[in-house]
Protein backbone atom coordinates (compact mmCIF):
# COMPACT_ATOMS: atom_id res chain seq x y z
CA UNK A 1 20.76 142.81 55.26
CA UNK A 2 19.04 141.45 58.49
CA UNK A 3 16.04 144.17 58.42
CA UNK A 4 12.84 144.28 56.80
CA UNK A 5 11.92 146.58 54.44
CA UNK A 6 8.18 147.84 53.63
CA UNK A 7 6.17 148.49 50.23
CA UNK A 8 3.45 149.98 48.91
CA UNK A 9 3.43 148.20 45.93
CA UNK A 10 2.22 144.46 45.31
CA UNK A 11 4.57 143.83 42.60
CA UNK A 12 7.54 146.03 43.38
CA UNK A 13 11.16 146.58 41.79
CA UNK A 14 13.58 145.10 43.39
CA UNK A 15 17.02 146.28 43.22
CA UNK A 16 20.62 144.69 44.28
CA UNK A 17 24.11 145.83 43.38
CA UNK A 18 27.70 144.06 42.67
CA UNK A 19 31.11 145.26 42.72
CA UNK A 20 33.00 144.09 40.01
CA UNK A 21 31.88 141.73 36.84
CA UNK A 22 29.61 138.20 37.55
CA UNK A 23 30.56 135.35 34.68
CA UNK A 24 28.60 133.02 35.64
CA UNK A 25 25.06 133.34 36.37
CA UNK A 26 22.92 134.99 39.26
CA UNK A 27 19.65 133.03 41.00
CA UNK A 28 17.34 135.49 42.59
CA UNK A 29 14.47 133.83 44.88
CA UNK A 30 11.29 135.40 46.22
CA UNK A 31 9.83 133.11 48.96
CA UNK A 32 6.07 133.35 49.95
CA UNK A 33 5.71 132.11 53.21
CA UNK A 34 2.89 129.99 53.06
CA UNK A 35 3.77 128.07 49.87
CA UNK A 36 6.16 125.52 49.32
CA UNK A 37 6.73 127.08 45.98
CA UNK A 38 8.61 130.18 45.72
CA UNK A 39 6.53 133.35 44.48
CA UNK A 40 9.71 133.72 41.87
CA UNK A 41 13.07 131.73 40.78
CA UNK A 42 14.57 133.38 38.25
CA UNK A 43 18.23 133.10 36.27
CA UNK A 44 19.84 135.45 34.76
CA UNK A 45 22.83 134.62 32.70
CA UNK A 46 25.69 135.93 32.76
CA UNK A 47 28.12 137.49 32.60
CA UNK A 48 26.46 140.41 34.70
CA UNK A 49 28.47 143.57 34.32
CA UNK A 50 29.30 145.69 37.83
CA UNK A 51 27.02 147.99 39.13
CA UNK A 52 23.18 148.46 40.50
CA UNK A 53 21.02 146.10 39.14
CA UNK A 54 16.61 144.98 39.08
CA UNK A 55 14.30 143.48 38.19
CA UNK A 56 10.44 144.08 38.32
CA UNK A 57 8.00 141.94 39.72
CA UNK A 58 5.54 143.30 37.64
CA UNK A 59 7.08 141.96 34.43
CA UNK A 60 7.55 138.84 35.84
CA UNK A 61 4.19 138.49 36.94
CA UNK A 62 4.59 138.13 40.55
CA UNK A 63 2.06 139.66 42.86
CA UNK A 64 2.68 139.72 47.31
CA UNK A 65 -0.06 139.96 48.90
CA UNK A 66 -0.49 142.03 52.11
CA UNK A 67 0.21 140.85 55.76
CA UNK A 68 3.37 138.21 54.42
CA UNK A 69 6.87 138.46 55.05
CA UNK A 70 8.42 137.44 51.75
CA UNK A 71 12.09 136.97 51.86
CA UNK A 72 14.28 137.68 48.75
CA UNK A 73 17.75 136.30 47.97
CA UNK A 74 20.27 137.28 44.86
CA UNK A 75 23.01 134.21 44.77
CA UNK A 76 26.11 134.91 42.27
């Protein structure tokens, strides 16, 4: 989606959904916007079965800090 979305939380869950079975792998990326470095690049094998999926920035130790615009991206 083109639209921004707001939280409350500095290390929220972020969710994303497919509509049928992923074999290969999926690549989700959390950009800051003032590193060069992305705040997370993760890989998650798969296959991925169908259906809504997330994962939690908390787990993975990520934390956004207020005022930034991150951008997140799930590629199959």
């Amino acid at each position: 989606p083109e639209h921004m979305a707001v939280t409350r939380s500095a290390s929220p869950r972020l969710y994303w959904a497919v509509d049928r079975e992923v074999e290969g792998s999926i690549e989700i990326v959390v950009n800051d916007p003032e590193s060069d470095a992305p705040a997370l690049a993760k890989t998650i094998p798969g296959p991925v079965a169908a259906g809504l999926h997330a994962i939690d920035l908390a787990a993975e130790g990520v934390v956004l800090r207020p005022g930034r615009d991150y951008e997140w991206s799930v590629s199959l």
